[in-house]
Protein backbone atom coordinates (compact mmCIF):
# COMPACT_ATOMS: atom_id res chain seq x y z
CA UNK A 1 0.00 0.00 0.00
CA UNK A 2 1.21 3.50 -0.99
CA UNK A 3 1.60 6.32 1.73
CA UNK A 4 0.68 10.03 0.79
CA UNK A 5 1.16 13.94 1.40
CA UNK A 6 -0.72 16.68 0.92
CA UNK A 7 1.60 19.49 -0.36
CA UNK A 8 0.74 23.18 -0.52
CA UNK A 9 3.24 25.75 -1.59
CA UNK A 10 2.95 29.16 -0.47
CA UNK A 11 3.45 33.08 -3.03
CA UNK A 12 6.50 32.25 -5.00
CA UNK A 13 7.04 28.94 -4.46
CA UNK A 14 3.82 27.57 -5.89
CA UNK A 15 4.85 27.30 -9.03
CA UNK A 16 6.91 24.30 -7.73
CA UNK A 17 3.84 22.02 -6.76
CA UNK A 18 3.45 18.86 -7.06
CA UNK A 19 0.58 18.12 -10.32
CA UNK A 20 -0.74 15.76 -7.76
CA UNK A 21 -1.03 17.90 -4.58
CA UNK A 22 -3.27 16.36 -2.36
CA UNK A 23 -1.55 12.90 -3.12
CA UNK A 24 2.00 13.23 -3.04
CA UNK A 25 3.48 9.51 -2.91
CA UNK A 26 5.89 9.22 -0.15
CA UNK A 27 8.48 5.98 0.79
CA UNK A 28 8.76 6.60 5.00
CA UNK A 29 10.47 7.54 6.62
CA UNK A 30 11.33 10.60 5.19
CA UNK A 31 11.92 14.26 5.89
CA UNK A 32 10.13 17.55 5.16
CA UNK A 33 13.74 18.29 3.42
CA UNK A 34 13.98 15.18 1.58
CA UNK A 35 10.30 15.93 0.01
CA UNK A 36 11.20 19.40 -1.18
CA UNK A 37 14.72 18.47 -2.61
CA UNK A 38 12.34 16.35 -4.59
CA UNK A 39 10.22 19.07 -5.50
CA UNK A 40 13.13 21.06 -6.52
CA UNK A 41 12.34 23.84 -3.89
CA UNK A 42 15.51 25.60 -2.57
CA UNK A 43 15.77 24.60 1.00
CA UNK A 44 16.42 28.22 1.96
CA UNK A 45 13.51 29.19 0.15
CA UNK A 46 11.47 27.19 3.08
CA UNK A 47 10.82 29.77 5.70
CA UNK A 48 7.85 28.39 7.52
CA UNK A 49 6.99 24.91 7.58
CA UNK A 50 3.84 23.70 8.82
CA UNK A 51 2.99 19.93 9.44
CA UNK A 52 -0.83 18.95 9.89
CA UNK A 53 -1.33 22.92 11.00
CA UNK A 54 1.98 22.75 13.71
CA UNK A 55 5.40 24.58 13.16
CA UNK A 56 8.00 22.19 11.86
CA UNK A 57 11.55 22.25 10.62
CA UNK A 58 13.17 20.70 7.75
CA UNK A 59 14.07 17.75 9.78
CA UNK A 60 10.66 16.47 10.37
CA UNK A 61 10.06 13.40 9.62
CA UNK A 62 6.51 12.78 7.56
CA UNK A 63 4.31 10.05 7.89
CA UNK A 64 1.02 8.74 5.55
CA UNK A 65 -1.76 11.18 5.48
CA UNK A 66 0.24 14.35 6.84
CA UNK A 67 -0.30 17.88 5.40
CA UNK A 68 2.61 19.92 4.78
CA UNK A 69 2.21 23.93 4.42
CA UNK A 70 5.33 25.52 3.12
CA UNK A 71 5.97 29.40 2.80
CA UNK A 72 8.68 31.31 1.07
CA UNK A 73 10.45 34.39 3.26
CA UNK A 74 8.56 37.41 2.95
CA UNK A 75 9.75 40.85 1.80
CA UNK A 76 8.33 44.04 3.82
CA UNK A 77 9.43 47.43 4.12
């Protein structure tokens, strides 16, 4: 049986989603990092990480059904 994410990719980094978002196959145990090396998203690009709607850090690991949230650093001024 085949374990899934659901991915969401915040501002600039959406353009970097998955084409099947809310059924990313996964092979545990594996890391928020590992999953967005995948996805070709620059780890310093990952400012805030959420995990099922709690802060996480690149080192989380992910597990079948899990939702990760992931936001770019913001500009202000």
């Amino acid at each position: 049986m085949s374990e899934h994410i659901q991915i969401k990719l915040f501002a600039n980094l959406n353009r970097l989603m998955p084409t099947s978002p809310n059924a990313f196959p996964i092979s545990p145990p594996v890391t928020v990092a590992q999953v967005l090396l995948q996805l070709k998203v620059p780890l310093n690009q990952a400012k805030l990480i959420f995990v099922n709607s709690q802060r996480a850090e690149l080192s989380t690991t992910l597990k079948d059904g899990d939702r990760l949230g992931v936001f770019p650093p913001v500009g202000g001024g």
